[in-house]
PDB file of N, CA and C in Angstrom:
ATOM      1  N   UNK A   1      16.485 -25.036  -5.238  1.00  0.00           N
ATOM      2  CA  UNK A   1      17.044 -23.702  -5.272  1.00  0.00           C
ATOM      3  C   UNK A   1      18.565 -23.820  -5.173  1.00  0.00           C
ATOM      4  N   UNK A   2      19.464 -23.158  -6.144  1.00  0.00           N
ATOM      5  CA  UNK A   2      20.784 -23.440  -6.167  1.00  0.00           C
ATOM      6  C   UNK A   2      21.164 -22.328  -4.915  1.00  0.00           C
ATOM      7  N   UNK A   3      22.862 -22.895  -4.645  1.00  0.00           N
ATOM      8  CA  UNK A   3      23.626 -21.707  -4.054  1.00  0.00           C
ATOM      9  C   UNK A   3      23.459 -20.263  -4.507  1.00  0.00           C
ATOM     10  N   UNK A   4      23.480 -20.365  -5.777  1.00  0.00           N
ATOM     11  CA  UNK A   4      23.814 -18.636  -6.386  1.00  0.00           C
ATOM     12  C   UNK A   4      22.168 -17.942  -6.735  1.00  0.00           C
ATOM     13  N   UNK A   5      21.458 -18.722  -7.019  1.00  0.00           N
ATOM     14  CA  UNK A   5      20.180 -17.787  -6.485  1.00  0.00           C
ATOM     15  C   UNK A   5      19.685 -17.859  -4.641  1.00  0.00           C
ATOM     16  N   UNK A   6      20.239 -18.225  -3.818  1.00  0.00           N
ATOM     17  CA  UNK A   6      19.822 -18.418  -2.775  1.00  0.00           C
ATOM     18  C   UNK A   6      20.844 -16.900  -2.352  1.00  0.00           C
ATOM     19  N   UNK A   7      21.701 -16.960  -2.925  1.00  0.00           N
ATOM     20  CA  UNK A   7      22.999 -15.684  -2.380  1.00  0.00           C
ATOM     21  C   UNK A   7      22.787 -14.414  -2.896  1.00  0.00           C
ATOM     22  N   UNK A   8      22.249 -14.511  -4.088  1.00  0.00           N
ATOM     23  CA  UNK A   8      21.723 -13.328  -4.580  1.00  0.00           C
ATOM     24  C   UNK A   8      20.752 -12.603  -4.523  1.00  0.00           C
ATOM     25  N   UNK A   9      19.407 -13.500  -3.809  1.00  0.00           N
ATOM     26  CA  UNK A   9      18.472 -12.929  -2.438  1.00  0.00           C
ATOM     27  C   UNK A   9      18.861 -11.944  -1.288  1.00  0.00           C
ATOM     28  N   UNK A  10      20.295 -12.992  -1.091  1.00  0.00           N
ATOM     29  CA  UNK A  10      20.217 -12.434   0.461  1.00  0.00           C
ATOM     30  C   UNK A  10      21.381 -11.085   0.064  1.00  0.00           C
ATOM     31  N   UNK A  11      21.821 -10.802  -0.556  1.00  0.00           N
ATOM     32  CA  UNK A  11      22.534  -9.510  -1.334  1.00  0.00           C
ATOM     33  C   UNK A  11      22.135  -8.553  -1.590  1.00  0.00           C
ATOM     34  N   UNK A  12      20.926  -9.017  -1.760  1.00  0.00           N
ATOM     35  CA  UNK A  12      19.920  -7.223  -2.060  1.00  0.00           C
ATOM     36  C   UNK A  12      19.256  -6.877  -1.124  1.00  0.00           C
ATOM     37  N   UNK A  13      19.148  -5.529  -1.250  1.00  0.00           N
ATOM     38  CA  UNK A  13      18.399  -4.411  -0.216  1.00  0.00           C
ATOM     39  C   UNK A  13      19.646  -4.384   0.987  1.00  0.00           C
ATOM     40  N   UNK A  14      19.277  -3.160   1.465  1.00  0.00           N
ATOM     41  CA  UNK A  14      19.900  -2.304   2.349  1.00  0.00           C
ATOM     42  C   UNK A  14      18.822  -1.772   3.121  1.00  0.00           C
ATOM     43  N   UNK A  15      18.485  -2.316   4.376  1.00  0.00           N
ATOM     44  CA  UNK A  15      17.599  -2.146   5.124  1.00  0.00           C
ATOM     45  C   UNK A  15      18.056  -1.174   6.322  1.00  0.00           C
ATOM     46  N   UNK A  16      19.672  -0.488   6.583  1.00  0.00           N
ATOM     47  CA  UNK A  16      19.896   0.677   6.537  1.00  0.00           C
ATOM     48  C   UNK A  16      18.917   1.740   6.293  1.00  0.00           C
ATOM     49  N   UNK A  17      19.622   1.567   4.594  1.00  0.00           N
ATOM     50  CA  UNK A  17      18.663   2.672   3.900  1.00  0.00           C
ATOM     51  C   UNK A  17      17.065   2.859   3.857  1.00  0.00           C
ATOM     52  N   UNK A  18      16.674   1.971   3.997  1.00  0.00           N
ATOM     53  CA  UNK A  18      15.308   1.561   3.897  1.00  0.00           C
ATOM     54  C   UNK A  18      14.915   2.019   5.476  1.00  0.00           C
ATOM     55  N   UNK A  19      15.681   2.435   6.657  1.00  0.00           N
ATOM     56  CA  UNK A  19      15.258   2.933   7.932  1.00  0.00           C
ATOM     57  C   UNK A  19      15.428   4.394   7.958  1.00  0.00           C
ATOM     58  N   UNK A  20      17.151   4.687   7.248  1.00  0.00           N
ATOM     59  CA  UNK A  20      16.930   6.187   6.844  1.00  0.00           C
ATOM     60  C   UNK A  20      15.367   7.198   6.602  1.00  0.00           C
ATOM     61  N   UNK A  21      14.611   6.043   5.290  1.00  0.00           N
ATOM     62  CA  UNK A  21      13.716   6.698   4.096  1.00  0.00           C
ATOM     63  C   UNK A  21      12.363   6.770   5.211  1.00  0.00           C
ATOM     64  N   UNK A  22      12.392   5.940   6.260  1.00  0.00           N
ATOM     65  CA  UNK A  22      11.351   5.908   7.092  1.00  0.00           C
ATOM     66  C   UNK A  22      11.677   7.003   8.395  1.00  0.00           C
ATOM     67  N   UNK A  23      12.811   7.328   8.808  1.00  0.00           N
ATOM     68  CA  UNK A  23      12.449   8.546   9.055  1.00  0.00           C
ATOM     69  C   UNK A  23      12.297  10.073   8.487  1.00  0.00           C
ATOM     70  N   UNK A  24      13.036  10.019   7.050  1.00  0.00           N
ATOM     71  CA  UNK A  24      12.709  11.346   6.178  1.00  0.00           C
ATOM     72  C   UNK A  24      11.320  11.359   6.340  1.00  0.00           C
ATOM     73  N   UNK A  25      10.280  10.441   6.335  1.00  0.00           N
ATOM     74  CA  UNK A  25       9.275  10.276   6.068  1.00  0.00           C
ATOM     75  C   UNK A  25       8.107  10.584   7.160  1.00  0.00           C
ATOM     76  N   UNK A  26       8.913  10.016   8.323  1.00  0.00           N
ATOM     77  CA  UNK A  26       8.322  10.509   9.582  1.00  0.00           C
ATOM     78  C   UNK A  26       8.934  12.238   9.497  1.00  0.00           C
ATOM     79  N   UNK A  27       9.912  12.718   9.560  1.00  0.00           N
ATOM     80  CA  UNK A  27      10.121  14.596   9.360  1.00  0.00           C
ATOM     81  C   UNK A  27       9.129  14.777   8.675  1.00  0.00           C
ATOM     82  N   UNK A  28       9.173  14.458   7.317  1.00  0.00           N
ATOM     83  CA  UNK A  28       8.226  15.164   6.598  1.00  0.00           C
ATOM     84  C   UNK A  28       6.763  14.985   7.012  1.00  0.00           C
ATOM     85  N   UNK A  29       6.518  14.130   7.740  1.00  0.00           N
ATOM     86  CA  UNK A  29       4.665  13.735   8.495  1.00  0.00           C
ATOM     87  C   UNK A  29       5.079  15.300   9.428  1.00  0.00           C
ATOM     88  N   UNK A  30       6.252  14.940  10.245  1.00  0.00           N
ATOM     89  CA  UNK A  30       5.982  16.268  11.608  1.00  0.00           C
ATOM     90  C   UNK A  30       5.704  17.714  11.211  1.00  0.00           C
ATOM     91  N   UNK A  31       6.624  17.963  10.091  1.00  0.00           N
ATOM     92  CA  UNK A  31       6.685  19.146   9.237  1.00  0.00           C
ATOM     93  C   UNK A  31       5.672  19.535   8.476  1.00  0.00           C
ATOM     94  N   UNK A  32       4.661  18.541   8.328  1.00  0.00           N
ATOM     95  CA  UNK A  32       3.535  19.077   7.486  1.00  0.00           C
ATOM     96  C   UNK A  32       2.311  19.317   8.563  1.00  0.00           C
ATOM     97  N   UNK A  33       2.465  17.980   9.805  1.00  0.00           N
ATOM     98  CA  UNK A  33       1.509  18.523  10.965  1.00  0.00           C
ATOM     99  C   UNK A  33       1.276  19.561  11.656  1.00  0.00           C
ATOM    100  N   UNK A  34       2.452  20.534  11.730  1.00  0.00           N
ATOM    101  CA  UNK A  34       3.225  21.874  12.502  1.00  0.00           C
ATOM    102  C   UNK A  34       2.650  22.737  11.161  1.00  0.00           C
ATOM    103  N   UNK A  35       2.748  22.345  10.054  1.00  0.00           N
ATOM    104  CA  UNK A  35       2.346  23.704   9.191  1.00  0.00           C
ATOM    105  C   UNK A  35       0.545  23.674   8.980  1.00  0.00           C
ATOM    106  N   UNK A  36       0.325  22.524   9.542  1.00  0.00           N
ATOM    107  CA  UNK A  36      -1.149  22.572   9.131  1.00  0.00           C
ATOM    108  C   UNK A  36      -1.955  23.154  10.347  1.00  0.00           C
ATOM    109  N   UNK A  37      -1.759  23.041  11.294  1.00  0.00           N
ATOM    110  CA  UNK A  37      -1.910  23.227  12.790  1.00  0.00           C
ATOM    111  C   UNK A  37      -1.444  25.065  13.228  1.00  0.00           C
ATOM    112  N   UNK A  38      -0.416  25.753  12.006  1.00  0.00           N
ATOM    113  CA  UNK A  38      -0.268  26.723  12.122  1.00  0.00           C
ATOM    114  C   UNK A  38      -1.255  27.369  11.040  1.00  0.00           C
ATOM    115  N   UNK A  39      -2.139  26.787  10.545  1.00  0.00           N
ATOM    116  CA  UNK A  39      -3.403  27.392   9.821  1.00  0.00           C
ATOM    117  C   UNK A  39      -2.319  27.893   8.194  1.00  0.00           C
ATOM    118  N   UNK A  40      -1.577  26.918   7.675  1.00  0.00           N
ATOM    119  CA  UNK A  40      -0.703  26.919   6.550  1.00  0.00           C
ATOM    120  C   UNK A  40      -0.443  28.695   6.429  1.00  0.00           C
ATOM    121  N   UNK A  41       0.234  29.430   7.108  1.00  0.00           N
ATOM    122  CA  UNK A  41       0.258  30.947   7.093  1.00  0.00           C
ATOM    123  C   UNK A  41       1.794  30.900   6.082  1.00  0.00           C
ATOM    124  N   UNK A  42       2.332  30.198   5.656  1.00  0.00           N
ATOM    125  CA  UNK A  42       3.410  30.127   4.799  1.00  0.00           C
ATOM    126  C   UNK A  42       3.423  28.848   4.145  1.00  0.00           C
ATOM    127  N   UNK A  43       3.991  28.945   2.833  1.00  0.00           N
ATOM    128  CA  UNK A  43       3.870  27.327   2.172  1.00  0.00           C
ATOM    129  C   UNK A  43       5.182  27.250   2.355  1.00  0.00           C
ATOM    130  N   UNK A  44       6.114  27.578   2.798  1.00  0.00           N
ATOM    131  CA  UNK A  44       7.483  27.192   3.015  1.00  0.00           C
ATOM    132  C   UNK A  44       7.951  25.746   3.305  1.00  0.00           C
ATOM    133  N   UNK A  45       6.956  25.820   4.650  1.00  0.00           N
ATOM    134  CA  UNK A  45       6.998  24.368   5.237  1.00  0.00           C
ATOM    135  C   UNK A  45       6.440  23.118   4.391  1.00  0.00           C
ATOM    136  N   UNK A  46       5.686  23.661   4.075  1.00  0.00           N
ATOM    137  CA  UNK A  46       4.775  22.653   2.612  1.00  0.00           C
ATOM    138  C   UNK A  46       5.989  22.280   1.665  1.00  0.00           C
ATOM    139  N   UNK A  47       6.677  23.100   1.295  1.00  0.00           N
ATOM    140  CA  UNK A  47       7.799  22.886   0.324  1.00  0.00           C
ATOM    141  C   UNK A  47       8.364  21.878   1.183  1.00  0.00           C
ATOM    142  N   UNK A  48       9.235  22.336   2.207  1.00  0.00           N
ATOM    143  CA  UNK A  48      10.405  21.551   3.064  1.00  0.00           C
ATOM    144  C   UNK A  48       9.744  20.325   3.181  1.00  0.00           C
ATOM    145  N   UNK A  49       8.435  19.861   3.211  1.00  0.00           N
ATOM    146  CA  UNK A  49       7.861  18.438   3.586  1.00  0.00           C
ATOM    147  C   UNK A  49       7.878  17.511   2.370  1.00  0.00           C
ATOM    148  N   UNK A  50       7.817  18.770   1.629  1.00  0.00           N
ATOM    149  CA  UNK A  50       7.264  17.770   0.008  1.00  0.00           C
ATOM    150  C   UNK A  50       8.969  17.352  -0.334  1.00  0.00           C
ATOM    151  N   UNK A  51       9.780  18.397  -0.148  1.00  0.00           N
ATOM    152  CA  UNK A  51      11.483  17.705  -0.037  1.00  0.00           C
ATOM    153  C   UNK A  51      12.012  16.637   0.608  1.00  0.00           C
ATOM    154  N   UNK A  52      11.372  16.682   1.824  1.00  0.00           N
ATOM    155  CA  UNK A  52      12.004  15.707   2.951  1.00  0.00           C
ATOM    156  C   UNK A  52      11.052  14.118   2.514  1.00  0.00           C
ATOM    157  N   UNK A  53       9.693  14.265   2.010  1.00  0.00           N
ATOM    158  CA  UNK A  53       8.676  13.405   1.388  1.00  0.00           C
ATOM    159  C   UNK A  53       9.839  12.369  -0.017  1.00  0.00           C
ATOM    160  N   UNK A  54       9.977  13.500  -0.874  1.00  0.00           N
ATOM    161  CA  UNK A  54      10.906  13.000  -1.952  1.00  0.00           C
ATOM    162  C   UNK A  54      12.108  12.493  -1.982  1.00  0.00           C
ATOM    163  N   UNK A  55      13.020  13.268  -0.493  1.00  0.00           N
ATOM    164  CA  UNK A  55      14.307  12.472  -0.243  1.00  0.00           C
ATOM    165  C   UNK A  55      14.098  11.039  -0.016  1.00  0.00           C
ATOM    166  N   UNK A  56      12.820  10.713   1.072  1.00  0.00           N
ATOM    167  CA  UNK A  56      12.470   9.835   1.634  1.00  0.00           C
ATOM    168  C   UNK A  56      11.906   8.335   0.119  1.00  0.00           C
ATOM    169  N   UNK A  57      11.655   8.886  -0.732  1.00  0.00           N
ATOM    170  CA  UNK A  57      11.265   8.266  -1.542  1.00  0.00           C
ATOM    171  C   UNK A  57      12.494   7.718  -2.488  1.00  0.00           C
ATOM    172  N   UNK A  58      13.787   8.424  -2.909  1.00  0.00           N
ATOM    173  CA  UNK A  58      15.026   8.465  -3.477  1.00  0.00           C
ATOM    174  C   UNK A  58      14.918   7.338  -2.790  1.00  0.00           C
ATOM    175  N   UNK A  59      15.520   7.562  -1.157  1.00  0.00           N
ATOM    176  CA  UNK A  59      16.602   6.483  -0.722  1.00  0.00           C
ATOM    177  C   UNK A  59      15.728   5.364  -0.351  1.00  0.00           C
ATOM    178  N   UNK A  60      14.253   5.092  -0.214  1.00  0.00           N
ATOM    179  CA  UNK A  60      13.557   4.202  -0.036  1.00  0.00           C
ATOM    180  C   UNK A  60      13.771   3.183  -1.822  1.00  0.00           C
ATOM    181  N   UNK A  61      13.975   3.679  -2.583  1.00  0.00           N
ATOM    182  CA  UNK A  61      14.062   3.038  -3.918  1.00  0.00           C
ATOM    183  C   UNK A  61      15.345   2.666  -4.198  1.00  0.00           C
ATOM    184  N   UNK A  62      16.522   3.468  -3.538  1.00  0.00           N
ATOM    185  CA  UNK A  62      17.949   3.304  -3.308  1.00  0.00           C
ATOM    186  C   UNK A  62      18.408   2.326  -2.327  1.00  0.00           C
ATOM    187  N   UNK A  63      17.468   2.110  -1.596  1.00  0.00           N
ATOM    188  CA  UNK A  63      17.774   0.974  -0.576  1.00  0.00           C
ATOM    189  C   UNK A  63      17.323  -0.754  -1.031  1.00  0.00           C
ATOM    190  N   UNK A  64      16.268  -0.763  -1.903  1.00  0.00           N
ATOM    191  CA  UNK A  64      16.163  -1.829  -2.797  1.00  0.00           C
ATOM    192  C   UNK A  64      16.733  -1.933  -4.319  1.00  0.00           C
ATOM    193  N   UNK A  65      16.963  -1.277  -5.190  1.00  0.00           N
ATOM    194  CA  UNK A  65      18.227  -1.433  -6.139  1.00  0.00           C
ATOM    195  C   UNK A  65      19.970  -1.631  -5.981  1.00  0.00           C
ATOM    196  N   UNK A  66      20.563  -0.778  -4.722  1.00  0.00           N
ATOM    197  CA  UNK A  66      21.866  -0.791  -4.561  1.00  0.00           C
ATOM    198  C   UNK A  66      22.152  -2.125  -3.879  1.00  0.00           C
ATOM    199  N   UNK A  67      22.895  -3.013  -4.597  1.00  0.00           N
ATOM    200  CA  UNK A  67      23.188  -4.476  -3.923  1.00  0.00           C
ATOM    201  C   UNK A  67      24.180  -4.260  -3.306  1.00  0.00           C
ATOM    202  N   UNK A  68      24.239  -5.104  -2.077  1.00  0.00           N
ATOM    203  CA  UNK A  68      25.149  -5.203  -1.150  1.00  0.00           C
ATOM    204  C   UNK A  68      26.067  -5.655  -1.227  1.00  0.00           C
ATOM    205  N   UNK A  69      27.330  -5.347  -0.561  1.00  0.00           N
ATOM    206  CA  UNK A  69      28.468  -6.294  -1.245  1.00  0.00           C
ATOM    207  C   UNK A  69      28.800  -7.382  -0.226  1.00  0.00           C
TER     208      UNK A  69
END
């Protein structure tokens, strides 16, 4: 294994970001438990989960493409 593929391993991912996407992910679990538990009397919250679900998914995919410098 050369230097420059051994460096260009350790360059990628942002495990930051990748902790961010795991708590959007945990909100969006709490936010959907609270609306389900309130017998879903508004889909509001359903929306806000399925948002906070999708942010969580962005920066979880943003945290393994954006290389580090």
């Amino acid at each position: 294994m050369s230097a420059d593929t051994s460096e260009a391993r350790k360059q990628r991912g942002w495990i930051s970001l990748y902790a961010v996407a795991f708590g959007l992910l945990m909100v969006a679990a709490l936010i959907f438990a609270v609306t389900t538990i309130g017998s879903l009397q508004s889909t509001r919250l359903l929306w806000v989960s399925a948002a906070f679900s999708m942010a969580a998914l962005a920066v979880a995919v943003a945290s393994v493409l954006i290389p580090r410098r």
